[in-house]
Protein backbone atom coordinates (compact mmCIF):
# COMPACT_ATOMS: atom_id res chain seq x y z
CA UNK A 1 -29.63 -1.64 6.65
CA UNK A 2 -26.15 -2.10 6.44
CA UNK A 3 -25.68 1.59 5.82
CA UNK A 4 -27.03 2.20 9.21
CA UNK A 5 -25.06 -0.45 10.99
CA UNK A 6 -21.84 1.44 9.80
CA UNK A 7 -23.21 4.47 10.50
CA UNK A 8 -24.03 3.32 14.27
CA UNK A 9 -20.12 1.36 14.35
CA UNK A 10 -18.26 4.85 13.28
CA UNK A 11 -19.53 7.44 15.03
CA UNK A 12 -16.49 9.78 14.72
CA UNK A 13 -13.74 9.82 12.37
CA UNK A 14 -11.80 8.09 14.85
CA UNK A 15 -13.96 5.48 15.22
CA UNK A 16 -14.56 5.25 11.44
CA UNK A 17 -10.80 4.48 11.07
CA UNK A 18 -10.37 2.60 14.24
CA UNK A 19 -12.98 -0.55 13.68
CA UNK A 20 -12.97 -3.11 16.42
CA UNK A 21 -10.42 -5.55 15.96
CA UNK A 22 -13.33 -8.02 16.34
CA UNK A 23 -13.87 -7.64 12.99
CA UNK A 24 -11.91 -10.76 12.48
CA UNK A 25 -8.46 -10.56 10.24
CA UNK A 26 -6.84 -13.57 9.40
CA UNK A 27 -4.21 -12.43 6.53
CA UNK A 28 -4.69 -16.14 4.75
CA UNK A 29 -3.88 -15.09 1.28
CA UNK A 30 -0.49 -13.17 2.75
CA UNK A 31 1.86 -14.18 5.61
CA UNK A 32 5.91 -14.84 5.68
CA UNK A 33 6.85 -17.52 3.10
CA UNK A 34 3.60 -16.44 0.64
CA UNK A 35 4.65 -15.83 -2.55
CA UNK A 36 2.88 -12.50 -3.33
CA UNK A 37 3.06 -13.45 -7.11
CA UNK A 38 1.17 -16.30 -7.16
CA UNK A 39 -0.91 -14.95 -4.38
CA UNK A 40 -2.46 -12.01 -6.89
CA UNK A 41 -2.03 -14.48 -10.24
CA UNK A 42 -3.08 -12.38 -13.65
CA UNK A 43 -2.85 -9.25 -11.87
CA UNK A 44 -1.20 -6.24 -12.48
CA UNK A 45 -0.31 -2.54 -11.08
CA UNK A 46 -0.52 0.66 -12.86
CA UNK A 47 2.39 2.97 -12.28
CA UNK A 48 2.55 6.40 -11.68
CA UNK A 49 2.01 8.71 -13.94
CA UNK A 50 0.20 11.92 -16.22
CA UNK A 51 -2.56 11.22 -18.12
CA UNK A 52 -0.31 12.04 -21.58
CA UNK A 53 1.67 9.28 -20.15
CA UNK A 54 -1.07 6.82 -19.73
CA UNK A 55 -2.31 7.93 -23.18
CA UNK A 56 0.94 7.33 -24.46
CA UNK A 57 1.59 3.78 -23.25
CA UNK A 58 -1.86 2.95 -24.26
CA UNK A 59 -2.51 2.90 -20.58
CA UNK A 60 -0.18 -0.32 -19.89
CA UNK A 61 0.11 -1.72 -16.34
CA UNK A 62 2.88 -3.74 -14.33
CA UNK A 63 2.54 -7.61 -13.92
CA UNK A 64 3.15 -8.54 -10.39
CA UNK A 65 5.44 -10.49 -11.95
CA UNK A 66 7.74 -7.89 -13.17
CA UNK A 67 7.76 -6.05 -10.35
CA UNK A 68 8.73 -8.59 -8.04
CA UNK A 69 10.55 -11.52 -9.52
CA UNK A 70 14.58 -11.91 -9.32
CA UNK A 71 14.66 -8.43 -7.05
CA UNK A 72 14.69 -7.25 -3.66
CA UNK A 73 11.90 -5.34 -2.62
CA UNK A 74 10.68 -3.02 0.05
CA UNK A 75 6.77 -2.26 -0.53
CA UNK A 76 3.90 -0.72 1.55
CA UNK A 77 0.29 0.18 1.07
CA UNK A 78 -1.91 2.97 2.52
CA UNK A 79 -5.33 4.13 2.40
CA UNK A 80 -5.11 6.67 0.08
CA UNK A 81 -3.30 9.99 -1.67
CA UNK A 82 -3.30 13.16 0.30
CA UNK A 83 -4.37 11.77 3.65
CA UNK A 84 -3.34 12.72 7.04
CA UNK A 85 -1.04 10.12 7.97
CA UNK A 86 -0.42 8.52 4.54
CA UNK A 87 1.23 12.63 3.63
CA UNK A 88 2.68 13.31 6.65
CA UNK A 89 4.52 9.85 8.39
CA UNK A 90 3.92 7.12 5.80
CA UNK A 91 5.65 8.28 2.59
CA UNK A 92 8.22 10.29 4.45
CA UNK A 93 9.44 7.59 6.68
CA UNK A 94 10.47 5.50 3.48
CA UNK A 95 11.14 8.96 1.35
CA UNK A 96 13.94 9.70 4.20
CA UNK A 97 15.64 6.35 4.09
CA UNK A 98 15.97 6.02 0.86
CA UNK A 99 19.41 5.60 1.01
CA UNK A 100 19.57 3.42 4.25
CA UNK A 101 17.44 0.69 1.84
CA UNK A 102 19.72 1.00 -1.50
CA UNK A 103 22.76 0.23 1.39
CA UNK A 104 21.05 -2.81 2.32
CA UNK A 105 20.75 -4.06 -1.04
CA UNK A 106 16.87 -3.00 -1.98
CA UNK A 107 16.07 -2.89 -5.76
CA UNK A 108 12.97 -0.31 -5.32
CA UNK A 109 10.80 0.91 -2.74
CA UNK A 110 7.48 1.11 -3.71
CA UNK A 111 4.23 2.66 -2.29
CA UNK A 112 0.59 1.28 -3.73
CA UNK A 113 -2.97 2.25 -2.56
CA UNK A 114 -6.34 2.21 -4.23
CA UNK A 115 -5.82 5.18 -6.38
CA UNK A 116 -5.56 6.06 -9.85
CA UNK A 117 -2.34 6.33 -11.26
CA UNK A 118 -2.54 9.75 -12.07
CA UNK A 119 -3.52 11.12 -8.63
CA UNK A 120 -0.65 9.15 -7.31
CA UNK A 121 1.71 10.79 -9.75
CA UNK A 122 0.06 14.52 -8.68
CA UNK A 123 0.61 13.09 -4.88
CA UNK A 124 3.95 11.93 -5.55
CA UNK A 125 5.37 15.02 -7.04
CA UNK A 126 3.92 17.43 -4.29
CA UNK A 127 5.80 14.85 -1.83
CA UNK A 128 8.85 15.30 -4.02
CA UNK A 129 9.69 11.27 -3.39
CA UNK A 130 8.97 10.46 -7.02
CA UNK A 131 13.12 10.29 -7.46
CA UNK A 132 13.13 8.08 -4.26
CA UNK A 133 9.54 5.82 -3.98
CA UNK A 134 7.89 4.02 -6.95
CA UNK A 135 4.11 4.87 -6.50
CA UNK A 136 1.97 2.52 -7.74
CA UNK A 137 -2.22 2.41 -8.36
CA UNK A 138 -4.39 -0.43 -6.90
CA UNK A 139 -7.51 1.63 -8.78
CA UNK A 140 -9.83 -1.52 -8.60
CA UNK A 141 -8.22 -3.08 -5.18
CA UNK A 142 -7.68 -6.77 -6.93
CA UNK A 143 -4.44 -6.43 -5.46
CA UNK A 144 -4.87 -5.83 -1.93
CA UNK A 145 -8.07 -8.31 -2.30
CA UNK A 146 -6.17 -10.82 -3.16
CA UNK A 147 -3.47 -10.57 -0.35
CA UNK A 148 -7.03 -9.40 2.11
CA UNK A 149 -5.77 -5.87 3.10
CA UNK A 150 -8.66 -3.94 2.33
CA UNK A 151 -10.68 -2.34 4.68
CA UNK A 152 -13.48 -0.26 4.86
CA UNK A 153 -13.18 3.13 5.09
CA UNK A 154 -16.44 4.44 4.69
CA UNK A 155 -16.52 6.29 8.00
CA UNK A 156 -13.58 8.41 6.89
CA UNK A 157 -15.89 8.91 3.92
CA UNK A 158 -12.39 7.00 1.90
CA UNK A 159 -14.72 3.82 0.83
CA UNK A 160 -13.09 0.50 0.15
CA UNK A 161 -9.51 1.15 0.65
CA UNK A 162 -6.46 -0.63 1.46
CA UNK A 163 -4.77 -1.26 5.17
CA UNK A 164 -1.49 0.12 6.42
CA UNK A 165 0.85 -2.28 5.71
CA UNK A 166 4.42 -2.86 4.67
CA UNK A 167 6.50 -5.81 3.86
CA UNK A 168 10.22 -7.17 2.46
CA UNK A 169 9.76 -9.61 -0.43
CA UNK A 170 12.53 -11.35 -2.40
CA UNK A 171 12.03 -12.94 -5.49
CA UNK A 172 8.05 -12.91 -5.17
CA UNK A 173 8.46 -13.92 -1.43
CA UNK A 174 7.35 -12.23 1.75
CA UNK A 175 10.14 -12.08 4.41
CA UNK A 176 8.97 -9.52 6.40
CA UNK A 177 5.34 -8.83 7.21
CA UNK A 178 3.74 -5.47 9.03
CA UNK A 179 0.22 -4.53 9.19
CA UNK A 180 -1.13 -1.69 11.52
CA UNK A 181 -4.38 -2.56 13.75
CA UNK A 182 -5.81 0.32 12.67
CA UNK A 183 -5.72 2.45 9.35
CA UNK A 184 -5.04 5.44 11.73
CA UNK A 185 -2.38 3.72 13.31
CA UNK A 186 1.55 4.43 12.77
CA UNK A 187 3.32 1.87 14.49
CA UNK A 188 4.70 -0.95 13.21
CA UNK A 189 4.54 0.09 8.92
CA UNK A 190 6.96 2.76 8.63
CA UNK A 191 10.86 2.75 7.01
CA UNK A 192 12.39 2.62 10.17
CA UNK A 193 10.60 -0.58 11.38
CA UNK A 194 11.08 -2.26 8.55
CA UNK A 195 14.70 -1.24 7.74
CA UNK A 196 15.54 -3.23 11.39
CA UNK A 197 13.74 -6.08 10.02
CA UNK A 198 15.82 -6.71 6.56
């Protein structure tokens, strides 16, 4: 039943990606002033890499913690590796920058979506922003659950996957939040915008 209601609500790509903003959106668990620490507690992120790698490091992830806490940080999430928009605006609007962010005083810049680690690294690499970007895996989406920027994709035949988003967060706290109104959308979540806004 369901199955056939989302069938009927995306009739087209488009429309897949492009869900009625009816579908109501608060943002609770992530606005200006959260702290995005304490907002995903116990949860970590699995960086970029080869498989060696992950078999190497016994497969290790990132506390939110670590990544976050006594830094300045530029991050954004995407629906996924080697999509449209995500290949072609997303990554290189930040990729491009780089150095504009490291003159404002920006620790890292990081990218996370619901992927594995190592298709990130594969995607990363053919981008050549790995020396720029730290790509990071959501694979099981507890991360962008517990902010509530997931979405679902199914339409696009992508699944559960995460908005278009991007934020600037000091020590664990969001200054600066940007979410698109659409997954498709490439408006407001790009390194340009958000370089204005730090």
């Amino acid at each position: 039943m369901a199955s056939a209601v989302m069938k009927r609500a995306s009739s087209t790509l488009l429309g897949g990606l492009r869900q009625s903003s009816a579908a109501a959106r608060t943002y609770a668990s992530l606005s200006v002033g959260t702290d995005i620490v304490s907002a995903g507690p116990n949860i970590s992120l699995q960086k970029a890499r080869s498989w060696d790698e992950g078999v190497s490091s016994k497969f290790s992830t990132t506390p939110l913690k670590d990544i976050f806490k006594g830094k300045k940080i530029v991050i954004f999430g995407l629906p996924g590796a080697y999509t449209g928009v995500c290949s072609q605006q997303h990554v290189p609007s930040y990729k491009n920058n780089i150095d504009k962010f490291k003159t404002k005083g920006i620790d890292s810049v990081i990218c996370v979506a619901l992927n594995d680690p190592y298709v990130l690294n594969g995607w990363a690499e053919k981008l050549q922003a790995k020396d720029a970007i730290e790509f990071y895996g959501d694979f099981d989406g507890s991360f962008h659950k517990s902010l509530e920027l997931t979405k679902d994709l199914s339409g696009a035949l992508l699944g559960h996957r995460s908005e278009r988003w991007s934020a600037y967060v000091e020590d664990g706290l969001v200054k600066v939040l940007n979410v698109e109104e659409a997954p498709s959308d490439f408006k407001v979540s790009g390194g340009e915008v958000i370089l204005g806004q730090i």
